[in-house]
PDB file of N, CA and C in Angstrom:
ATOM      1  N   UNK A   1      54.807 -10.041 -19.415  1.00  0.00           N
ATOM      2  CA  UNK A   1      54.512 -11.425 -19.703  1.00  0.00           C
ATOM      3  C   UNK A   1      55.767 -12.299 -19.752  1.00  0.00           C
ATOM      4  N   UNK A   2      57.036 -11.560 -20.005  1.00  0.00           N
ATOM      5  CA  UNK A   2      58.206 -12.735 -20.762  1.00  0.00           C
ATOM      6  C   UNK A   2      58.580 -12.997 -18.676  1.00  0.00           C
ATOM      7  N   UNK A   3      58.378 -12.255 -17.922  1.00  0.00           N
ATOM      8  CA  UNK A   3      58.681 -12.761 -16.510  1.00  0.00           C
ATOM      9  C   UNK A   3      57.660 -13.808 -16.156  1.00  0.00           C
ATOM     10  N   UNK A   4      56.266 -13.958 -16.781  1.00  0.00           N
ATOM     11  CA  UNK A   4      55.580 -14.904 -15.827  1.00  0.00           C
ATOM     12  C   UNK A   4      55.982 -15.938 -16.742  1.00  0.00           C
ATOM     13  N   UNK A   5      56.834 -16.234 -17.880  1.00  0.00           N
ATOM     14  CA  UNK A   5      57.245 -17.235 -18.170  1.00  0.00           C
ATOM     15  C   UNK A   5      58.619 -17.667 -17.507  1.00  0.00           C
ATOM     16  N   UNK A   6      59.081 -16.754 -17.310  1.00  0.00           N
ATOM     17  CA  UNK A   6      60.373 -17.149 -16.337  1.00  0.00           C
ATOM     18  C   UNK A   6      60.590 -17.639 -15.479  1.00  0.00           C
ATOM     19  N   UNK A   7      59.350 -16.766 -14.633  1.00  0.00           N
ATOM     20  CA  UNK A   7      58.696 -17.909 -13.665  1.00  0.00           C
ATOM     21  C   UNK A   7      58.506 -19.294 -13.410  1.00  0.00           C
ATOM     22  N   UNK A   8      57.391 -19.214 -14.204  1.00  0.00           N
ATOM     23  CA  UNK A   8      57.077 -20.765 -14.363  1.00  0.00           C
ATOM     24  C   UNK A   8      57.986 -21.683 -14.880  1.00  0.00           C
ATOM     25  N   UNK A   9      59.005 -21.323 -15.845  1.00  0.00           N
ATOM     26  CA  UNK A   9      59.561 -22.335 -16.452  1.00  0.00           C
ATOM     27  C   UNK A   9      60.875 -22.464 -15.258  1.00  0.00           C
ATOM     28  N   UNK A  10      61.091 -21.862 -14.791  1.00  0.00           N
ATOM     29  CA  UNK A  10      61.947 -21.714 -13.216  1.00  0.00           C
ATOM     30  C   UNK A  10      60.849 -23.406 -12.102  1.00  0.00           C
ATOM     31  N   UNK A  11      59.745 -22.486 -12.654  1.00  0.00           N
ATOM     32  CA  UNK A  11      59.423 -23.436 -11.038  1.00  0.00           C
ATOM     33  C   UNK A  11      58.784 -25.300 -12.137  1.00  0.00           C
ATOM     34  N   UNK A  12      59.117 -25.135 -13.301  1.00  0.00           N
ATOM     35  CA  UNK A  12      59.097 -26.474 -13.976  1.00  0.00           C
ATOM     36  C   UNK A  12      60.308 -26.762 -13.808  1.00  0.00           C
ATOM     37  N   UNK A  13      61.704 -26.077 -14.033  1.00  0.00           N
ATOM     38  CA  UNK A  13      62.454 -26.645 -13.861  1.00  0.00           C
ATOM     39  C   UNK A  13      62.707 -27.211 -12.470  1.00  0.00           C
ATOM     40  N   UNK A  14      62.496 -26.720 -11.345  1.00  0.00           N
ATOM     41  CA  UNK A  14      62.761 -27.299 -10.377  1.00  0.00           C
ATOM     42  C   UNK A  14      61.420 -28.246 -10.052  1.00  0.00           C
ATOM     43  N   UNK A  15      60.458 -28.625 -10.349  1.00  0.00           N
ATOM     44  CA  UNK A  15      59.979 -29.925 -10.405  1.00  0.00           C
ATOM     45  C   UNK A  15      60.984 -30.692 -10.865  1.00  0.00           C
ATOM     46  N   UNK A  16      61.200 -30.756 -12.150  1.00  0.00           N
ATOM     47  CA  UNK A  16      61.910 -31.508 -12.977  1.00  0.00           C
ATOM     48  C   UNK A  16      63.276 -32.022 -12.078  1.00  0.00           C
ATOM     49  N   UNK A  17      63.949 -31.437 -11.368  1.00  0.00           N
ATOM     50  CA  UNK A  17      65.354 -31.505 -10.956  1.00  0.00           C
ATOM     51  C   UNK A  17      64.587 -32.712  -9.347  1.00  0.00           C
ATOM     52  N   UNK A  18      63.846 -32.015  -8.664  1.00  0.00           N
ATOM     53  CA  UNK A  18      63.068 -32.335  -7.427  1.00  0.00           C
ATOM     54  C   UNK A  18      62.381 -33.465  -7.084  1.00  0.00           C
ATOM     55  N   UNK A  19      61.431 -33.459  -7.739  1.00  0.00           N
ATOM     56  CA  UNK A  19      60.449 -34.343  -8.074  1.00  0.00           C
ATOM     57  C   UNK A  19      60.823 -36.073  -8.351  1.00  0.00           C
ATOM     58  N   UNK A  20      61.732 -36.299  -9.038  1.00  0.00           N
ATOM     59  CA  UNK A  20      62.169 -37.998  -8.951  1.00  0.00           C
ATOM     60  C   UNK A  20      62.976 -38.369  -7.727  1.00  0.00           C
ATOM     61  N   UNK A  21      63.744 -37.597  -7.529  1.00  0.00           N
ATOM     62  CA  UNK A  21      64.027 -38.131  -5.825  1.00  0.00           C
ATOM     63  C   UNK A  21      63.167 -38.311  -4.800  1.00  0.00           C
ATOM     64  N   UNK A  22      62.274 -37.305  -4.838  1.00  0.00           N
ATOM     65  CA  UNK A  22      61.386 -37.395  -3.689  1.00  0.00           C
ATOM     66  C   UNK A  22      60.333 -38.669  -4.110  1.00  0.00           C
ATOM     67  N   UNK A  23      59.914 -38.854  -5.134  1.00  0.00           N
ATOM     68  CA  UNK A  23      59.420 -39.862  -5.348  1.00  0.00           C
ATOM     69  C   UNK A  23      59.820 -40.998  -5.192  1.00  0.00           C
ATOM     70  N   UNK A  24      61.067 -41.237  -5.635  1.00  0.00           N
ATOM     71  CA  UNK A  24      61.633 -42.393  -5.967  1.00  0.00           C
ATOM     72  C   UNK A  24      62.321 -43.222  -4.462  1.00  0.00           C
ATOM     73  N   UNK A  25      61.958 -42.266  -3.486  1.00  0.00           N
ATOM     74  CA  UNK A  25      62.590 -42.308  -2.385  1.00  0.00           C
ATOM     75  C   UNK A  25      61.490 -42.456  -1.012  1.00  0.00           C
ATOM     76  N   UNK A  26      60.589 -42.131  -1.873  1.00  0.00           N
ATOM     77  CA  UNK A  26      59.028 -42.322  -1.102  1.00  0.00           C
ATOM     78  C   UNK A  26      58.854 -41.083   0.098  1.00  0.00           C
ATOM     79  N   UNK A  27      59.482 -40.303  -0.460  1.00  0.00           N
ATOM     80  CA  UNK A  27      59.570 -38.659   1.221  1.00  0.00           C
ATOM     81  C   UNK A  27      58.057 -38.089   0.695  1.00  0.00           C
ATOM     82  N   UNK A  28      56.950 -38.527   1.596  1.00  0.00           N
ATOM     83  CA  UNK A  28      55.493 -38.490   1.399  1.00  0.00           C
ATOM     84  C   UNK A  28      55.580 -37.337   2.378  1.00  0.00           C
ATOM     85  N   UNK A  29      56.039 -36.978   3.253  1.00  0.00           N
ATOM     86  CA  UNK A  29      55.954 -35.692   4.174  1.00  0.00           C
ATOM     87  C   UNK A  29      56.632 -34.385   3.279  1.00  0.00           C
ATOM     88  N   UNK A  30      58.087 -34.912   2.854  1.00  0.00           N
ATOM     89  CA  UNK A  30      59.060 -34.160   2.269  1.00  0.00           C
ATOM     90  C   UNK A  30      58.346 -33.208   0.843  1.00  0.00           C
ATOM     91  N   UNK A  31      57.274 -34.730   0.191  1.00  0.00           N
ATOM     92  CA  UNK A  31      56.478 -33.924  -1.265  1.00  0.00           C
ATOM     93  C   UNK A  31      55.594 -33.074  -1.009  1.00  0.00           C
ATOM     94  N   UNK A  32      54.566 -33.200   0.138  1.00  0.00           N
ATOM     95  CA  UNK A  32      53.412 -32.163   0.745  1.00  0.00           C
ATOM     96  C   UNK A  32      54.350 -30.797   1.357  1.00  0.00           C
ATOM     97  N   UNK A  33      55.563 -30.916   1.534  1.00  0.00           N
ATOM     98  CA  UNK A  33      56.399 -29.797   1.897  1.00  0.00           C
ATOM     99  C   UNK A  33      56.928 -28.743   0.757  1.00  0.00           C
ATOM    100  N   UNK A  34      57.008 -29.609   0.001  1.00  0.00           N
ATOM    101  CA  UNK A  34      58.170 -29.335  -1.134  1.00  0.00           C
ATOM    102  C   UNK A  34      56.510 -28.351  -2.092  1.00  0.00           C
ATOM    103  N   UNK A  35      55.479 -29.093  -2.152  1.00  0.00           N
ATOM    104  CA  UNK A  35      54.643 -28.585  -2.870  1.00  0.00           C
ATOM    105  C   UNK A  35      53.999 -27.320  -2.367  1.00  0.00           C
ATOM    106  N   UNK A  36      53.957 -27.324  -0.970  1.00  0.00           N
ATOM    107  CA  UNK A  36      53.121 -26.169  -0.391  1.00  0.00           C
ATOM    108  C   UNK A  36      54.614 -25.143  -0.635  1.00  0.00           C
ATOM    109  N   UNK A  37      55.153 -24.979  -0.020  1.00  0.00           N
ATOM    110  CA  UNK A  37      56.588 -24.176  -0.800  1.00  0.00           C
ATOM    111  C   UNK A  37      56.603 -23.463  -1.933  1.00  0.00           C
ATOM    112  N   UNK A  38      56.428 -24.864  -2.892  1.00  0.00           N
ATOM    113  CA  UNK A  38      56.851 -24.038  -3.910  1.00  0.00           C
ATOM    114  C   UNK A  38      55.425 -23.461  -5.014  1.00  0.00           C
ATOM    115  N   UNK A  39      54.497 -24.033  -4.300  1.00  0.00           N
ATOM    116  CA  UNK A  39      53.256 -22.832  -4.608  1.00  0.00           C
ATOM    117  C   UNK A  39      53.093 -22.010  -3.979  1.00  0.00           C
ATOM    118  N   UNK A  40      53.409 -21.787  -2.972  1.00  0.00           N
ATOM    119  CA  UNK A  40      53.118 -20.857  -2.424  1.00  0.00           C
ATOM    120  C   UNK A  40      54.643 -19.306  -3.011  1.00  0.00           C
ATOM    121  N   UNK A  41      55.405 -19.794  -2.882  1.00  0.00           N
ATOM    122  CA  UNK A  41      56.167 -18.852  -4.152  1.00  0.00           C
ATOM    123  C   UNK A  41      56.151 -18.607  -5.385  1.00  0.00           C
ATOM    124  N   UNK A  42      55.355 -19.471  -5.943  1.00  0.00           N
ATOM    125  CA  UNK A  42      54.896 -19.435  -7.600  1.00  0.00           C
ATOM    126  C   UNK A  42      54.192 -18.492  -7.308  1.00  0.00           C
ATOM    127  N   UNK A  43      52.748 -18.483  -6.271  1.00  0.00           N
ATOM    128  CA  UNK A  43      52.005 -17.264  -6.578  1.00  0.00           C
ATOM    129  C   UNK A  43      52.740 -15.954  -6.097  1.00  0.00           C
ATOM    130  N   UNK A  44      53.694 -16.001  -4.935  1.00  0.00           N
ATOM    131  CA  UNK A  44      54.150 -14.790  -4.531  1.00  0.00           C
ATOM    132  C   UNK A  44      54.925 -13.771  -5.663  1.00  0.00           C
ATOM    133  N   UNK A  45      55.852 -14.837  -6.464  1.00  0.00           N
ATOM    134  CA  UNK A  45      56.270 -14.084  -7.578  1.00  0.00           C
ATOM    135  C   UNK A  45      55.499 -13.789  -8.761  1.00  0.00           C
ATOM    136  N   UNK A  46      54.433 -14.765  -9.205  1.00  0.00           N
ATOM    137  CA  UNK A  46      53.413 -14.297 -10.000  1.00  0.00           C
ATOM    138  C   UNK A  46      52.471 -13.255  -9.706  1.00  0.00           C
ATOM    139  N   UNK A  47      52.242 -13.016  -8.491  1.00  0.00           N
ATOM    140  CA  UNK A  47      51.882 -11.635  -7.901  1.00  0.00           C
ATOM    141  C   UNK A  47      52.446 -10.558  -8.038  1.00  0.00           C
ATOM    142  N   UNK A  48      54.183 -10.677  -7.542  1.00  0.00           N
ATOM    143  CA  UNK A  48      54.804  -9.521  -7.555  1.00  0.00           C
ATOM    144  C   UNK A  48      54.983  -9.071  -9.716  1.00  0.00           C
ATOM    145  N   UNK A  49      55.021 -10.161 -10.511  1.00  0.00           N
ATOM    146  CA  UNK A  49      55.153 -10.236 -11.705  1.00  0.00           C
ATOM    147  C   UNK A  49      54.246  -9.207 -12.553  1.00  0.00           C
ATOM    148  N   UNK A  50      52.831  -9.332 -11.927  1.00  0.00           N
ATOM    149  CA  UNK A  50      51.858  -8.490 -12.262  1.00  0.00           C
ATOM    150  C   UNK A  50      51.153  -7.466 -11.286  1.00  0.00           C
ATOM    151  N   UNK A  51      52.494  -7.169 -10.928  1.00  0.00           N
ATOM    152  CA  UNK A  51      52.311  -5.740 -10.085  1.00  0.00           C
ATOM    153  C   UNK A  51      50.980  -5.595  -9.202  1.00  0.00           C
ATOM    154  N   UNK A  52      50.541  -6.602  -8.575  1.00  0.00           N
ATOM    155  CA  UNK A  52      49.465  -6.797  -7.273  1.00  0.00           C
ATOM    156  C   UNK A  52      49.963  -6.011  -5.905  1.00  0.00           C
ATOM    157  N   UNK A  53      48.832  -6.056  -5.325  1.00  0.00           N
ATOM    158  CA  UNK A  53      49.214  -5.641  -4.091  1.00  0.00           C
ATOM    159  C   UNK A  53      49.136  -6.880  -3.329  1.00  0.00           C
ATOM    160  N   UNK A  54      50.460  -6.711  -2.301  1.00  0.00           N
ATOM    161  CA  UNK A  54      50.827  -7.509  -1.421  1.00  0.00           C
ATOM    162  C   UNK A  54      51.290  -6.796  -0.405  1.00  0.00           C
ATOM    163  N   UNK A  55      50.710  -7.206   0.505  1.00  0.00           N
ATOM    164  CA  UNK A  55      50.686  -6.636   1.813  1.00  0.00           C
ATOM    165  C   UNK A  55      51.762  -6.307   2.535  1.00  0.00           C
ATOM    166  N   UNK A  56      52.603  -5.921   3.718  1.00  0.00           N
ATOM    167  CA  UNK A  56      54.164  -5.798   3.860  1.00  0.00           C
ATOM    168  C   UNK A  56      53.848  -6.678   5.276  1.00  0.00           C
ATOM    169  N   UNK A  57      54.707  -7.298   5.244  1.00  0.00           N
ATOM    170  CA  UNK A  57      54.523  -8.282   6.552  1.00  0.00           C
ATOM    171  C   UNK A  57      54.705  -7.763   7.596  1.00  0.00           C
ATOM    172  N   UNK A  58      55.509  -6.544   7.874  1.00  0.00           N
ATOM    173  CA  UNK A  58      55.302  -5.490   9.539  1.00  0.00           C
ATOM    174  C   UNK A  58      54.331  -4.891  10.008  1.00  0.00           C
ATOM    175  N   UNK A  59      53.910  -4.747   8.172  1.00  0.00           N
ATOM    176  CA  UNK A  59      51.537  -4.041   8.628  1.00  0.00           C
ATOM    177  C   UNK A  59      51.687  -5.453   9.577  1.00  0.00           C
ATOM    178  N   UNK A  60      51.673  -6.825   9.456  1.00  0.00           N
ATOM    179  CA  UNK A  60      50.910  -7.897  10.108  1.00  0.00           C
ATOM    180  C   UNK A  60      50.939  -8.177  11.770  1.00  0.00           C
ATOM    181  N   UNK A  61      52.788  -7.695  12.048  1.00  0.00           N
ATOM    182  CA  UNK A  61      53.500  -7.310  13.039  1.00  0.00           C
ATOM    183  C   UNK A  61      53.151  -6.901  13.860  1.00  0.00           C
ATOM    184  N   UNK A  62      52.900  -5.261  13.514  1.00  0.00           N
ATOM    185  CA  UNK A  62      52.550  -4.507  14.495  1.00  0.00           C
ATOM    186  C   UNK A  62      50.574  -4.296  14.583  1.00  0.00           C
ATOM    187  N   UNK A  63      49.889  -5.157  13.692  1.00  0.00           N
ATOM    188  CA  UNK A  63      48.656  -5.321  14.126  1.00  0.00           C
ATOM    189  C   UNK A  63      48.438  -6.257  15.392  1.00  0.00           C
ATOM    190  N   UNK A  64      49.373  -6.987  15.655  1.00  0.00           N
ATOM    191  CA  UNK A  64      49.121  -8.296  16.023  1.00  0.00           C
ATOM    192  C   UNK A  64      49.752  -7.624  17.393  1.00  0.00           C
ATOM    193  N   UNK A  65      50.736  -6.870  17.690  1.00  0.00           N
ATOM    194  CA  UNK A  65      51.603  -5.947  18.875  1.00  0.00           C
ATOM    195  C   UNK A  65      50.866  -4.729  18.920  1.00  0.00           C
ATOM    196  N   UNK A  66      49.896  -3.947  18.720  1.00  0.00           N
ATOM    197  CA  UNK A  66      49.546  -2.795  18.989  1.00  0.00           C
ATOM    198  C   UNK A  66      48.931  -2.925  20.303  1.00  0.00           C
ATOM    199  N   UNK A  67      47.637  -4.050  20.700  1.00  0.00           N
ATOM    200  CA  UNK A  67      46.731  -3.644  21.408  1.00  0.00           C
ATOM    201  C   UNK A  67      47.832  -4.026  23.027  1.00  0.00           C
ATOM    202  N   UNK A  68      49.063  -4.858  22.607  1.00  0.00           N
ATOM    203  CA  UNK A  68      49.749  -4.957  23.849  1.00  0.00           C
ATOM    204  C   UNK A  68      50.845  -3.854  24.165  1.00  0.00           C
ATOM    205  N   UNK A  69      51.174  -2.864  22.962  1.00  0.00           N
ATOM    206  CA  UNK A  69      52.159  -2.282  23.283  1.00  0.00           C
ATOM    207  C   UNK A  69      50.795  -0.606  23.977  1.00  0.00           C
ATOM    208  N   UNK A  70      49.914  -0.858  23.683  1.00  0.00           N
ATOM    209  CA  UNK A  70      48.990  -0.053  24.228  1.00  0.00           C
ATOM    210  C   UNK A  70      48.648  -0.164  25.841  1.00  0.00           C
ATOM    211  N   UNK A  71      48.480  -0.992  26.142  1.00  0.00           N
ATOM    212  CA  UNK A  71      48.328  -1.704  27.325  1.00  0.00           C
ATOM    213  C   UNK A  71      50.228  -1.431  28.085  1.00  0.00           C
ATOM    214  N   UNK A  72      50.945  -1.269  27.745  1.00  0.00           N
ATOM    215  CA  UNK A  72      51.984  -1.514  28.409  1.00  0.00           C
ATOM    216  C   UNK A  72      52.180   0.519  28.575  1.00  0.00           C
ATOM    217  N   UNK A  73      51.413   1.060  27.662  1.00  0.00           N
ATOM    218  CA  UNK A  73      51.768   2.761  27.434  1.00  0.00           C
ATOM    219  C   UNK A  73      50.666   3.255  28.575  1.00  0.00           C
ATOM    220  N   UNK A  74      49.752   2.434  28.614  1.00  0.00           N
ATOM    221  CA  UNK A  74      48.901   2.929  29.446  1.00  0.00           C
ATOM    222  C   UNK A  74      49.239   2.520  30.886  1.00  0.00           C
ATOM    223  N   UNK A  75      50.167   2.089  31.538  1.00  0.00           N
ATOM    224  CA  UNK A  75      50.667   2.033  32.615  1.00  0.00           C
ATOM    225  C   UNK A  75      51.871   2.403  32.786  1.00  0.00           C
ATOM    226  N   UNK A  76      52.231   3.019  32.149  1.00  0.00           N
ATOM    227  CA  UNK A  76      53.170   3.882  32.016  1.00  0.00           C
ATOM    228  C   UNK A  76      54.960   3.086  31.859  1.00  0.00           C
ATOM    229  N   UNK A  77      54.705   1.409  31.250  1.00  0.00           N
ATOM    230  CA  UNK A  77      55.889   1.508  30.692  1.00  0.00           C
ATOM    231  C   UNK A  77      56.685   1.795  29.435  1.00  0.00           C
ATOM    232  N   UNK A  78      56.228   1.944  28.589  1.00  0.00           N
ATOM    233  CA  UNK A  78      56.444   2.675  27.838  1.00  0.00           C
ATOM    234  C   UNK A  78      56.081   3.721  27.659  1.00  0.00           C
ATOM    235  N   UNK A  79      56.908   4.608  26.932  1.00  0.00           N
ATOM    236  CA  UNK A  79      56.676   6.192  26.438  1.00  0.00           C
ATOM    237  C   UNK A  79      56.171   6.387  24.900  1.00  0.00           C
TER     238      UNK A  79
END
């Protein structure tokens, strides 16, 4: 638990630091950036925090390269 506070108070602090410039400066692309970002790492580390499963991104890799590196074995360029 004392990490998912670390967390969060990590990703308050960087609102806090973030957040009035981009406002104050009107970066309306820059805030929809800045927000998908940094939720999307809030949950990654709140995931890894409470020991979830998360997938390994080379499973995604080589799902996405199998059916062509198959196709290339079956004509014999690769071995």
């Amino acid at each position: 638990m004392p990490a998912l506070l670390g967390i969060w108070a990590a990703a308050a602090a960087i609102v806090m630091i973030d957040l009035p410039y981009i406002r104050k400066n009107r970066l309306v692309g820059e805030l929809w950036i800045f927000t998908l970002l940094l939720l999307l790492g809030l949950w990654l580390a709140t995931a890894k925090a409470l020991r979830w499963y998360l997938p390994n991104p080379m499973d995604w890799i080589i799902a996405f390269y199998k059916p062509f590196s198959d196709l290339l074995s079956r004509f014999g360029l690769l071995q």
